[in-house]
Protein backbone atom coordinates (compact mmCIF):
# COMPACT_ATOMS: atom_id res chain seq x y z
CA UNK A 1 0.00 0.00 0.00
CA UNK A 2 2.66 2.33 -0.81
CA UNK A 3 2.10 5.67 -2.70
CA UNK A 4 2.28 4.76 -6.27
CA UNK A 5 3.89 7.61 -7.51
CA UNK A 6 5.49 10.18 -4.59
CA UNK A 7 8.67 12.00 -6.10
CA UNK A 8 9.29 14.33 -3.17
CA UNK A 9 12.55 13.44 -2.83
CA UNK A 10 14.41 15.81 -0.69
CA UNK A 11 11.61 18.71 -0.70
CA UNK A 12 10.54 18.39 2.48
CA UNK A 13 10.90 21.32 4.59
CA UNK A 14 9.34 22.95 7.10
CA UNK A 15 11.08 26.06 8.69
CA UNK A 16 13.10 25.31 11.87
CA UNK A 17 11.40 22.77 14.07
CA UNK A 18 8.35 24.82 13.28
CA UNK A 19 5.79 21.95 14.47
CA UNK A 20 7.29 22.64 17.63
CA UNK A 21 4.53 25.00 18.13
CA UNK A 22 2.80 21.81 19.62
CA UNK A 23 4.85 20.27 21.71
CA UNK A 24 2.51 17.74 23.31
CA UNK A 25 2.39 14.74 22.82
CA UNK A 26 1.95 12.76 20.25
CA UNK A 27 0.56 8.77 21.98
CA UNK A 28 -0.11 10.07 26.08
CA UNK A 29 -0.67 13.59 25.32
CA UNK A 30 0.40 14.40 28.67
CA UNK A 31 2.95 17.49 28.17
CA UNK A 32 1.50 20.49 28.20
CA UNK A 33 0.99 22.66 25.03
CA UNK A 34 3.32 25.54 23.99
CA UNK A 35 1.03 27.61 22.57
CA UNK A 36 1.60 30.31 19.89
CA UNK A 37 -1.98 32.04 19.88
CA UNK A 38 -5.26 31.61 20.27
CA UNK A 39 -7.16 32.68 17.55
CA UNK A 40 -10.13 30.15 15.80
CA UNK A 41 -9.00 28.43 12.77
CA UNK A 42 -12.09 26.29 12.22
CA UNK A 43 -15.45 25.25 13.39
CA UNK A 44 -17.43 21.58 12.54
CA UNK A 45 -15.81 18.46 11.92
CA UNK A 46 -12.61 16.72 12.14
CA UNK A 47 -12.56 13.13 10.84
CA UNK A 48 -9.25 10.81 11.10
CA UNK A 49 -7.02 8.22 13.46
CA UNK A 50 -6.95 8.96 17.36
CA UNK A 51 -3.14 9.84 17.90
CA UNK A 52 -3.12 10.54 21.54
CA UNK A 53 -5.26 11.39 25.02
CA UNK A 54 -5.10 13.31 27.71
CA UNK A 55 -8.48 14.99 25.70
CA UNK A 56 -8.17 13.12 22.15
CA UNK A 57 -6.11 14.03 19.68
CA UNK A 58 -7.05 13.87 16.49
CA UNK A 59 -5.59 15.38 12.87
CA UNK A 60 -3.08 16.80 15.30
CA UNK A 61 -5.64 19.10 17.50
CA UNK A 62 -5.72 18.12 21.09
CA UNK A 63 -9.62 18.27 21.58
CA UNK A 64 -10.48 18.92 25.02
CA UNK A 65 -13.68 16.52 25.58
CA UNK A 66 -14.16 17.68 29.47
CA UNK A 67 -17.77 19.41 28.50
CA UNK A 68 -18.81 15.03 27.38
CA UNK A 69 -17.56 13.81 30.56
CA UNK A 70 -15.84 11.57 28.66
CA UNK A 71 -18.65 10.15 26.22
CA UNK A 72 -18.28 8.73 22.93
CA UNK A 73 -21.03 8.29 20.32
CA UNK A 74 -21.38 4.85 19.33
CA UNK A 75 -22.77 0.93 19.29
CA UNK A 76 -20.19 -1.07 18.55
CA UNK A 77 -19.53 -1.68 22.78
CA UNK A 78 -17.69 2.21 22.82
CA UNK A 79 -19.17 4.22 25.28
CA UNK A 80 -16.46 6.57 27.18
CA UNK A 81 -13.38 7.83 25.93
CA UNK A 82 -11.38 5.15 28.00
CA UNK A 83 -12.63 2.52 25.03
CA UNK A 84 -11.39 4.09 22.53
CA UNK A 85 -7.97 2.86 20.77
CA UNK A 86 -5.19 4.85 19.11
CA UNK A 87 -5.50 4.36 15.52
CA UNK A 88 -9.66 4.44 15.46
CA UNK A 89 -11.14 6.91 12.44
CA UNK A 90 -13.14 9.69 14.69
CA UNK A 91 -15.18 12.31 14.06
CA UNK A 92 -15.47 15.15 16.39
CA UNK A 93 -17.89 18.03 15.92
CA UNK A 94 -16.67 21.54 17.92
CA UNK A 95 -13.68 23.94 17.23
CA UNK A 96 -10.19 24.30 16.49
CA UNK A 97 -7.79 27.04 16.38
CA UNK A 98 -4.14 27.87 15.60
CA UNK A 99 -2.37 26.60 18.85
CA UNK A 100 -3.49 23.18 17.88
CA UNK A 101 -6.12 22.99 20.56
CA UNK A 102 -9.95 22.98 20.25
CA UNK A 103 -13.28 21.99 22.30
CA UNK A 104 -15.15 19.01 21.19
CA UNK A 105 -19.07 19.35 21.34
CA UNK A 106 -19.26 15.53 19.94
CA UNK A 107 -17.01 12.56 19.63
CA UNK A 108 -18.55 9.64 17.33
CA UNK A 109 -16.77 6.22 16.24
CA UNK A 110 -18.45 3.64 14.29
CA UNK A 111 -16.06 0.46 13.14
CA UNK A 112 -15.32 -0.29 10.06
CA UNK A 113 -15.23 -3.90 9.57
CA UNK A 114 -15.91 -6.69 12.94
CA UNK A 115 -15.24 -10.20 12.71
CA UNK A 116 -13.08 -13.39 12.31
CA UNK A 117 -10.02 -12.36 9.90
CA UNK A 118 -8.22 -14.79 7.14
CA UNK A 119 -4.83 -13.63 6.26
CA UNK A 120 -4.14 -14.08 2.68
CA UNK A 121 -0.89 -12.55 3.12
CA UNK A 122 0.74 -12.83 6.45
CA UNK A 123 3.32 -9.95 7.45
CA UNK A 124 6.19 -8.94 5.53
CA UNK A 125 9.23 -7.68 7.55
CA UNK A 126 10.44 -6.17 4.09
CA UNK A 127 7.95 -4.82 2.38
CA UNK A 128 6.21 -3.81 6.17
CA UNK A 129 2.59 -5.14 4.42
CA UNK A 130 -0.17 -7.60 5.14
CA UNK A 131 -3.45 -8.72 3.75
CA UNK A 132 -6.53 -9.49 5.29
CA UNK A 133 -10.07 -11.02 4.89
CA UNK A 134 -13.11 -10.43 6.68
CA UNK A 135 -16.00 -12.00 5.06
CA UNK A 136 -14.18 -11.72 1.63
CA UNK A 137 -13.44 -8.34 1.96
CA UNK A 138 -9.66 -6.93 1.51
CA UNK A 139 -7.72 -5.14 3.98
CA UNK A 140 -4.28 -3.87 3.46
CA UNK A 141 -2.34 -3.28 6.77
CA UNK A 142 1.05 -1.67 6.01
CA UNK A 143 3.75 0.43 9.00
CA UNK A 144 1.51 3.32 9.86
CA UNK A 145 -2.07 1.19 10.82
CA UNK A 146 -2.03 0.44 14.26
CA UNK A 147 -2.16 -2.85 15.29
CA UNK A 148 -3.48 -4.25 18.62
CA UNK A 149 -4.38 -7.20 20.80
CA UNK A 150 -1.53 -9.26 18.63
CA UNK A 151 1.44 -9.01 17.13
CA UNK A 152 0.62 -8.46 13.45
CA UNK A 153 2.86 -11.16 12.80
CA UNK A 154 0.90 -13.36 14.80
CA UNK A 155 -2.57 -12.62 13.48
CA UNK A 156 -4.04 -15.94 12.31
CA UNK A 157 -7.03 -17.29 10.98
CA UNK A 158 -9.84 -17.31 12.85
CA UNK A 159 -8.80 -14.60 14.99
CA UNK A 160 -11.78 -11.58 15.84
CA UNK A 161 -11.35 -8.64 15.80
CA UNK A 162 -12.17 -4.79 15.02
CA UNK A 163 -11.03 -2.68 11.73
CA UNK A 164 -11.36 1.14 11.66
CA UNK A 165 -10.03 1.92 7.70
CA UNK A 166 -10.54 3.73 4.95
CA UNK A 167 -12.17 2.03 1.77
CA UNK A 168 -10.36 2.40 -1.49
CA UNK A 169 -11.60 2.85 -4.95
CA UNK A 170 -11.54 -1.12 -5.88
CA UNK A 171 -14.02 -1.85 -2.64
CA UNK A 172 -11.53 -3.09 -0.44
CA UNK A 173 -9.80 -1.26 2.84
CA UNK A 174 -6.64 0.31 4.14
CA UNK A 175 -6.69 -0.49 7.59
CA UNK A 176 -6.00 2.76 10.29
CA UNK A 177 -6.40 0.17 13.45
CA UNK A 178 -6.74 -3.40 13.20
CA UNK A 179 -7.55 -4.39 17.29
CA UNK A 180 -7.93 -8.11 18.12
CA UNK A 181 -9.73 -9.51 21.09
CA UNK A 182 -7.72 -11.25 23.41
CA UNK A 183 -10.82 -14.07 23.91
CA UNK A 184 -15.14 -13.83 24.23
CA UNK A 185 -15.04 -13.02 27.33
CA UNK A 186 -12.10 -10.18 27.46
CA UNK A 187 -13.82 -7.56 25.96
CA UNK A 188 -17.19 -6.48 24.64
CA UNK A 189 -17.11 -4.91 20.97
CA UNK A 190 -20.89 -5.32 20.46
CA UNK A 191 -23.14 -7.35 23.01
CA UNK A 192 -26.27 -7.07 20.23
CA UNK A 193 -24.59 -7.18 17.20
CA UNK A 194 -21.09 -9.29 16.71
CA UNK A 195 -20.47 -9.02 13.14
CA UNK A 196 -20.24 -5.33 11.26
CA UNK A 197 -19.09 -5.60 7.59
CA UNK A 198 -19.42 -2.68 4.84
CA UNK A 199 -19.46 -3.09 1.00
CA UNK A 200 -21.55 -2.98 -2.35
CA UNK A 201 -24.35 -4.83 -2.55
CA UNK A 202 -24.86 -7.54 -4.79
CA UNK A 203 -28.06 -10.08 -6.19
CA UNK A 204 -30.15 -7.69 -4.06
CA UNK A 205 -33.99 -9.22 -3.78
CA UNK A 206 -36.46 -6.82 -2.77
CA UNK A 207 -38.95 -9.54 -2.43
CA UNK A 208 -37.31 -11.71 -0.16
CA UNK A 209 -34.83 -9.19 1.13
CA UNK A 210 -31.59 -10.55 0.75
CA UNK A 211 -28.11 -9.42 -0.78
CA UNK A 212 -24.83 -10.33 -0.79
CA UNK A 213 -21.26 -8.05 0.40
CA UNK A 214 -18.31 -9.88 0.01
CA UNK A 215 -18.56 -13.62 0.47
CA UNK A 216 -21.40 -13.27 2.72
CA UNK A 217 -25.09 -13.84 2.37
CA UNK A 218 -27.12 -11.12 4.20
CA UNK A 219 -31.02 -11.14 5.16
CA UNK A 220 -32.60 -8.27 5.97
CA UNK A 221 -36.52 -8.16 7.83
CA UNK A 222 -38.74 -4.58 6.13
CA UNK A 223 -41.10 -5.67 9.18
CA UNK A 224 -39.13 -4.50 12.07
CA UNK A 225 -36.91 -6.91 13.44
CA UNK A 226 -34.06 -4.81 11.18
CA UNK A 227 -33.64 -1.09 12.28
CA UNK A 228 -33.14 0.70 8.78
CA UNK A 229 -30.85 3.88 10.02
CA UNK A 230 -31.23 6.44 7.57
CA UNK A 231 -31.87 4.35 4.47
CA UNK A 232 -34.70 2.81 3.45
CA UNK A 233 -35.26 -0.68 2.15
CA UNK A 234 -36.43 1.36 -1.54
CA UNK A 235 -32.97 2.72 -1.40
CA UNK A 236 -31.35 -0.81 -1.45
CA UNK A 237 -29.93 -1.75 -4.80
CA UNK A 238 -27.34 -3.75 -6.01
CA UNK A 239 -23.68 -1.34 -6.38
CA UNK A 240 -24.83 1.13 -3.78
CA UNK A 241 -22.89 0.78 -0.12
CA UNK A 242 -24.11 0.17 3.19
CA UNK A 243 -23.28 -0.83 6.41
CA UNK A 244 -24.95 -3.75 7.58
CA UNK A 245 -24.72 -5.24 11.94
CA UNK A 246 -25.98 -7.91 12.97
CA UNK A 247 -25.35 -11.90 13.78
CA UNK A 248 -25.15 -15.42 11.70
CA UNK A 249 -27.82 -17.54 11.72
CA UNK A 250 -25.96 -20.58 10.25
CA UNK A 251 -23.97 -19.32 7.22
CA UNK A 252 -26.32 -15.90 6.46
CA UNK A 253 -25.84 -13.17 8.44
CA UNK A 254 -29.13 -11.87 9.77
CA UNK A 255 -29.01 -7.81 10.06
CA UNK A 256 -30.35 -6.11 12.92
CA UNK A 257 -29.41 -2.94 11.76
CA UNK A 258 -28.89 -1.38 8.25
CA UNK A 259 -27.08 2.07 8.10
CA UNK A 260 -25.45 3.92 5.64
CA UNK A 261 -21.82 3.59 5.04
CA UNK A 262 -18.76 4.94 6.59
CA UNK A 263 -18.71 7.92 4.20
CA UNK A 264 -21.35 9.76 5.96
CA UNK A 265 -18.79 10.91 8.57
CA UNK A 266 -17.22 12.78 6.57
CA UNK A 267 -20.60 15.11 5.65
CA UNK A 268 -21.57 18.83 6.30
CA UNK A 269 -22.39 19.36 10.07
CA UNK A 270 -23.43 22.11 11.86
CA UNK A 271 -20.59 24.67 10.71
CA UNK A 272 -19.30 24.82 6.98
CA UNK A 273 -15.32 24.07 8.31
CA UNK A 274 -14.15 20.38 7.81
CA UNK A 275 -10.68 18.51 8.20
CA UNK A 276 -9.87 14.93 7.72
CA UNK A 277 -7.00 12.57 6.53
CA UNK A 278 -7.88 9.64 4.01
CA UNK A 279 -6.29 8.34 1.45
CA UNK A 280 -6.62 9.95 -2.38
CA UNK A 281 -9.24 7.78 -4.44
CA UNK A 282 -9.09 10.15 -7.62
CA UNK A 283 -5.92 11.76 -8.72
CA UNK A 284 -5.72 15.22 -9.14
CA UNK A 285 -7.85 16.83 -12.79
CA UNK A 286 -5.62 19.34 -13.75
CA UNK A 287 -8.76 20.71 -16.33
CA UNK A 288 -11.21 20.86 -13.15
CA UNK A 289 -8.75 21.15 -10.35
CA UNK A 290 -10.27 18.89 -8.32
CA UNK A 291 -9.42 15.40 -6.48
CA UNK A 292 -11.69 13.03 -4.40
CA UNK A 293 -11.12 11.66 -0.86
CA UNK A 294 -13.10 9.72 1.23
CA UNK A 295 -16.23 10.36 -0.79
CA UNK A 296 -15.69 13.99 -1.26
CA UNK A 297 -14.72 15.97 -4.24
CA UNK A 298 -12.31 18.67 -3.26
CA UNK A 299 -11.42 21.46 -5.26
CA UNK A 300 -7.51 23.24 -4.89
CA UNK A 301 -7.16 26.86 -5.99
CA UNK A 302 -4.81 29.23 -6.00
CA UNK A 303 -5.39 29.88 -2.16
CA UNK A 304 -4.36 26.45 -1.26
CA UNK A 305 -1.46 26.32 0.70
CA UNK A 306 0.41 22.96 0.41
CA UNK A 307 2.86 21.44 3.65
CA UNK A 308 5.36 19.39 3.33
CA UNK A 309 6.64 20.46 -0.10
CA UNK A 310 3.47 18.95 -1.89
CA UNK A 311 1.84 20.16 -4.92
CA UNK A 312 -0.92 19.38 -7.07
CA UNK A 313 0.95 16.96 -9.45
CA UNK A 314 1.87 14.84 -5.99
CA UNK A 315 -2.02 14.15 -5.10
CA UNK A 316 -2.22 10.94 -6.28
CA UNK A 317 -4.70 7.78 -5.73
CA UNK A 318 -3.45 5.95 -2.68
CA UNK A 319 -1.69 8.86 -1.20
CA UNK A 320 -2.58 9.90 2.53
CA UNK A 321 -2.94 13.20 3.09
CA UNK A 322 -4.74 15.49 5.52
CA UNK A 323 -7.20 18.73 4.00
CA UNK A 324 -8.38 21.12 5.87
CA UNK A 325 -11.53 23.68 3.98
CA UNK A 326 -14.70 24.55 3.66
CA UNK A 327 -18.05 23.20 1.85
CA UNK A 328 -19.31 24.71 -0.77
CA UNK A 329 -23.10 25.00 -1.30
CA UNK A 330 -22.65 22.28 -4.26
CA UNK A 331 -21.10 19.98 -1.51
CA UNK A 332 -17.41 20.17 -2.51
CA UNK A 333 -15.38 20.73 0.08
CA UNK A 334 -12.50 23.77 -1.38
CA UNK A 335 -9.23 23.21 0.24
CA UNK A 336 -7.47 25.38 2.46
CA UNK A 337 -4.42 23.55 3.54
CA UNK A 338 -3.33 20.06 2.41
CA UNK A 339 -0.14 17.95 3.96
CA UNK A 340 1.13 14.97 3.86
CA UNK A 341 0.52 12.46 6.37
CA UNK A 342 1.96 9.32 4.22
CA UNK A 343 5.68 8.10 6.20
CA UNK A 344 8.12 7.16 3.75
CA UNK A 345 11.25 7.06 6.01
CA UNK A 346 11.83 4.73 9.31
CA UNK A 347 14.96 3.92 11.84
CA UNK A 348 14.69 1.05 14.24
CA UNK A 349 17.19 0.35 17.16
CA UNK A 350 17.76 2.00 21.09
CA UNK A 351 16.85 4.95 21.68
CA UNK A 352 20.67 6.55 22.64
CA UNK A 353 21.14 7.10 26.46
CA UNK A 354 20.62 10.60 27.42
CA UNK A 355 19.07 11.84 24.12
CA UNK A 356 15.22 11.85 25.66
CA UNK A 357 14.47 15.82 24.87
CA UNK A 358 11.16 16.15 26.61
CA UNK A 359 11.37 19.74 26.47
CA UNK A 360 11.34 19.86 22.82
CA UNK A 361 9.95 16.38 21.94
CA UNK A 362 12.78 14.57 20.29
CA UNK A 363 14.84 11.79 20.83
CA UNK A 364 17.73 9.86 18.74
CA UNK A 365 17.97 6.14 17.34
CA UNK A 366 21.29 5.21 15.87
CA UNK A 367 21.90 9.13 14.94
CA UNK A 368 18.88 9.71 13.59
CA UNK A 369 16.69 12.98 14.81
CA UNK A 370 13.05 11.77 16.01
CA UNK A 371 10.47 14.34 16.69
CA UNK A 372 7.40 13.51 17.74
CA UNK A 373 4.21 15.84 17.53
CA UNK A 374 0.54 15.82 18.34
CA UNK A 375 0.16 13.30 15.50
CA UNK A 376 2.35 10.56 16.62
CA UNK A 377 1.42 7.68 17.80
CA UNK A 378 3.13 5.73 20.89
CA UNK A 379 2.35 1.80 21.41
CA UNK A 380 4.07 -0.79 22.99
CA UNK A 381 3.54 -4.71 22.30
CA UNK A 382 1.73 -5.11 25.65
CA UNK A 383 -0.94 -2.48 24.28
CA UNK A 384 -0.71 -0.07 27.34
CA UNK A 385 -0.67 2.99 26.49
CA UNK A 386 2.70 4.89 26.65
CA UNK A 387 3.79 8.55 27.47
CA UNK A 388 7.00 10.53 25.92
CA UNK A 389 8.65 10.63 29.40
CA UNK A 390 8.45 6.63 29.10
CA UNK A 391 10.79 6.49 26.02
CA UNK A 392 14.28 5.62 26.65
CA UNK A 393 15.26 2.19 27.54
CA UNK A 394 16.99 -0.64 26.38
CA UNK A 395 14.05 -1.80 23.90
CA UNK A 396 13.82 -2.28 20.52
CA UNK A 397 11.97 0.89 19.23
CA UNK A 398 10.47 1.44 15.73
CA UNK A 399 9.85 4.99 13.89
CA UNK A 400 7.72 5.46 10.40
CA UNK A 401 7.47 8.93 9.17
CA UNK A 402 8.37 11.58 7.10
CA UNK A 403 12.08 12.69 6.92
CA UNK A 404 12.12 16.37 6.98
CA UNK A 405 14.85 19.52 6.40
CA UNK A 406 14.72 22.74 9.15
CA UNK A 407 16.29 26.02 8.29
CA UNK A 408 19.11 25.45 8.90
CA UNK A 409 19.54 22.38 6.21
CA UNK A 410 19.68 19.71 9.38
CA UNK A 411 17.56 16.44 8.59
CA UNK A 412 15.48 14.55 10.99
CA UNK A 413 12.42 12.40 11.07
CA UNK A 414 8.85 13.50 12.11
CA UNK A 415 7.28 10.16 13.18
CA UNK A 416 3.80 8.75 12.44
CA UNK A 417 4.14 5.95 14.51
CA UNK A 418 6.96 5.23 17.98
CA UNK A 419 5.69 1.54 18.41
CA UNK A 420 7.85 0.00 21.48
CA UNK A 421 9.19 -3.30 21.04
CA UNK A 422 9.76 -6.07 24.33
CA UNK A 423 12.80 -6.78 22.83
CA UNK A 424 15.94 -5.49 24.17
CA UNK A 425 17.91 -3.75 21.28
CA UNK A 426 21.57 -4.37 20.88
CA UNK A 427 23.85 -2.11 18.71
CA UNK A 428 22.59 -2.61 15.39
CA UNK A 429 19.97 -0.46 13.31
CA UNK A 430 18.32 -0.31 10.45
CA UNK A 431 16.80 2.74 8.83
CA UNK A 432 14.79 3.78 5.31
CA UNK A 433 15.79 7.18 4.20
CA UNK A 434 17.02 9.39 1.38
CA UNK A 435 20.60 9.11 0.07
CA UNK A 436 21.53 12.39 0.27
CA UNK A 437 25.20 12.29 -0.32
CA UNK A 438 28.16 9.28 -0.96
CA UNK A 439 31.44 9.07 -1.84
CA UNK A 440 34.15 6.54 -1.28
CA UNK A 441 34.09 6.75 2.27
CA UNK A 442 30.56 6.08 3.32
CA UNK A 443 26.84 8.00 3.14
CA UNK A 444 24.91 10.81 4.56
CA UNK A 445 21.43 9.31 5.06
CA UNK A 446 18.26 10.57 7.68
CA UNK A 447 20.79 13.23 8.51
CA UNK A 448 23.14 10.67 9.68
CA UNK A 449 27.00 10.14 8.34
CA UNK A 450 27.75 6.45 8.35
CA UNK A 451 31.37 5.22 6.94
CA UNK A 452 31.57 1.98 4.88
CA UNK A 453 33.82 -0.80 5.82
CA UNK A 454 35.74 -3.77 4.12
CA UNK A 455 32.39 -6.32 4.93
CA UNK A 456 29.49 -3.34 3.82
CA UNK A 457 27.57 -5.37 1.03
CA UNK A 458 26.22 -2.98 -2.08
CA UNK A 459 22.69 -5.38 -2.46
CA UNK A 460 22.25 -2.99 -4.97
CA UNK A 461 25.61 -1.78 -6.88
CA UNK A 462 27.90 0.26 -5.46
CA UNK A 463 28.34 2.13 -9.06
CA UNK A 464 24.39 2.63 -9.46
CA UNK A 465 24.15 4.34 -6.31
CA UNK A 466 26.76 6.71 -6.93
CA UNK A 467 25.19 7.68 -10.60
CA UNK A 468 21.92 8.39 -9.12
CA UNK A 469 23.65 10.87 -6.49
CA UNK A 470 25.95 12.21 -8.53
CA UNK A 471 23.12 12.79 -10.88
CA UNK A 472 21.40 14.53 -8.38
CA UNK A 473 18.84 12.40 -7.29
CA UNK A 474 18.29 11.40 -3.53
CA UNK A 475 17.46 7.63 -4.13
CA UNK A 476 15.34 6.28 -1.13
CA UNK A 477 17.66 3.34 0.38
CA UNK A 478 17.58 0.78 3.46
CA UNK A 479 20.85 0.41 5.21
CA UNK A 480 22.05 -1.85 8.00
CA UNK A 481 24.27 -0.54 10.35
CA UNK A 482 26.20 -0.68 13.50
CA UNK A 483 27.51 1.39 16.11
CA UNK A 484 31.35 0.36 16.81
CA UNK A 485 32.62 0.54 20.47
CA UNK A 486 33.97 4.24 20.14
CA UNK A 487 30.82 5.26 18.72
CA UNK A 488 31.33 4.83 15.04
CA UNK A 489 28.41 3.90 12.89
CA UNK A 490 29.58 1.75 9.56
CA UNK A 491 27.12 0.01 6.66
CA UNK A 492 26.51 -3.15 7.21
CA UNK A 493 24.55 -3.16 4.11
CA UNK A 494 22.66 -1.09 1.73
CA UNK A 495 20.09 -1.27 -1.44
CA UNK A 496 17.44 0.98 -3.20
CA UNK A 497 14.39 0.68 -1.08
CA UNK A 498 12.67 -0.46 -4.46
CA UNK A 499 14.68 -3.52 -4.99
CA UNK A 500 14.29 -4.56 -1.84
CA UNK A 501 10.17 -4.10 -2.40
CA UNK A 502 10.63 -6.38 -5.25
């Protein structure tokens, strides 16, 4: 599930650490906010993955929820903040403004997908992917979707569990949080209704009500034992999308309740303001200007101010970004701001002793500059939930992000995702980054200079790596490396990050 076409190479830049404006964090949320000012940036909804709580955070706004007392809108066994899971696709109705804080007047979560999960393709430590089944639907986990309950290498068949995702053009998902449950009794994800699946309806029968999405037979009751939720059984038709709850009876799933789809989170509320991450499902019409996401057509003009280096040409399908606008009274949404939130780069290994910043939210792995923000998200492989000041020990700890330039021409990475490892690390790393400069004696890569030895091994040539930096090209490579006892870091090995995806 990687971009399909993302040359942004070393344009990334953002002016001096400037996300430091929010210097909470990112997974607890439990350092208090720098603020720059206070002024309102936005009013209605916000709709992507829970980063962080202490509040929620959620497209990198800490939303203080104290007016709910904690409640969350939803069926599907979430009732209080407390349930929720990093990772879960929100939407919260209220305000945001400019210090990256805002008031929540409404927190909803439905799931996605709930039920017993085949795994067509079981994790790939290379390529950072799996594939899923529920029910015959597809979902793609890759580095950035959250994974709980498990070890996504150890999901199995049979397994149950919860999927918050986005759907993609071809029907099936890209998974945000994929949470298993420990066992029946651990934890309740809907008492009425175990099974929630979402998809196009097929062989519909009015008479008898009955349809099919996915590999499953459905059967529906117009008389009342199924709640229709804002559709009506006239409305049903083979190709359109629903949501459909409920529990088998034998090999058909009965539904108790029939709702729309997914896509009606991300609709007009109250206010005309609306921000929300996704994945692109229609490239970028250079003759209309417009793109879709998440069921919404969006609309760029000259106004549009693009992060992270991104321009029109870069909005591509697959590609997950983050908008921020306003509708329109035709229902397009015109953009206002658009960044990346897609992680390219990574670094696994120790966090280095004594380089735990908490004042400005950084830390360093084998060299490499981490900073975390209000939209990273900290796990650990026992699932608790984990707070900056916790970083630091002799575990194994994995970053996926976006490698970034400051003023000043220093690299580092911004990370998506901190996930905490049981593992105690040892001396070795490995990191995915751009090759930024070489020559005989070794690499600058993720802002880090690492020297070659007489055992580095050139998976991909030594000679085609130097013509693609000499020809001014930053290549995107995975290196192996080591720290040395007086604090040297040589290649243990290196290769284009596409050769090593094939």
């Amino acid at each position: 599930m990687k971009p399909k076409s993302i040359q942004l190479a070393a344009r990334f830049t953002i002016g001096a650490l400037s996300i430091g404006i929010l210097t909470a964090c990112g997974g607890g949320g439990s350092a208090s906010l720098d603020i720059a000012d206070g002024g309102i940036r936005g009013t209605g909804a916000s709709v992507g993955p829970v980063s962080g709580f202490g509040s929620v955070f959620v497209n990198g706004v800490r939303f203080d929820t104290g007016d709910l007392n904690g409640q969350v809108q939803s069926d599907d066994g979430i009732a209080t903040e407390s349930d929720l899971d990093e990772g879960m696709i929100l939407r919260v109705d209220g305000e945001w403004r400019d210090d990256g804080t805002g008031t929540a007047n409404s927190v909803e979560y439905d799931d996605t997908l709930r039920g017993e999960i085949v795994v067509t393709h079981p994790w790939d430590l290379a390529t950072k992917t799996a594939t899923l089944s529920i029910y015959g639907l597809v979902v793609h986990i890759d580095k950035q979707t959250v994974v709980k309950g498990k070890n996504v290498a150890e999901l199995a068949d049979n397994d149950f569990g919860r999927i918050s995702a986005w759907r993609l053009p071809n029907g099936e998902f890209r998974a945000s949080l994929v949470r298993m449950r420990a066992d029946a009794g651990s934890e309740v994800f809907d008492q009425e209704n175990d099974i929630e699946i979402e998809g196009q309806i097929n062989n519909f029968d009015r008479e008898l009500c009955t349809f099919e999405i996915g590999s499953i037979s459905v059967e529906c009751d117009p008389g009342g034992a199924t709640d229709f939720d804002g559709v009506d059984i006239s409305e049903l038709a083979d190709e359109n999308y629903v949501e459909v709850e409920g529990s088998f009876n034998g090999n058909v799933l009965f539904a108790r309740e029939i709702r729309e789809d997914d896509l009606r989170r991300y609709r007009v509320g109250d206010d005309d303001d609306i921000e929300f991450a996704g994945p692109v499902s229609r490239t970028f019409d250079s003759d209309d200007r417009t793109f879709e996401i998440n069921g919404l057509v969006v609309r760029v003009t000259t106004e549009t101010e693009f992060d992270d280096s991104l321009s029109e040409n870069d909005l591509v399908q697959d590609l997950l970004i983050q908008v921020e606008g306003n509708f329109l009274s035709d229902d397009t949404v015109e953009a206002q701001e658009i960044e990346l939130r897609e992680g390219q780069s990574e670094v696994e290994g120790r966090i280095a002793a004594n380089s735990v910043n908490s004042n400005d939210q950084t830390f360093r792995i084998g060299g490499v500059l981490v900073q975390v923000t209000p939209l990273t998200v900290l796990i650990g492989d026992d699932d608790l939930d984990i707070d900056f000041q916790q970083l630091g020990g002799s575990e194994e700890v994995e970053v996926s992000g976006i490698e970034r330039v400051d003023a000043n021409g220093d690299v580092y990475l911004e990370g998506f995702k901190v996930e905490v490892e049981d593992d105690v690390a040892d001396e070795e790393f490995e990191l995915v980054g751009r090759l930024r400069a070489m020559d005989l004696n070794g690499i600058d890569v993720l802002g880090v200079s690492i020297r070659f030895d007489i055992g580095t091994e050139f998976d991909t040539s030594r000679e085609a790596l130097q013509a693609l930096v000499n020809s001014g090209e930053s290549p995107l490579v995975e290196v192996e490396y080591r720290q040395s006892s007086g604090g040297t870091l040589f290649v243990d090995e290196i290769e284009l990050e596409e050769d090593d995806d094939d």
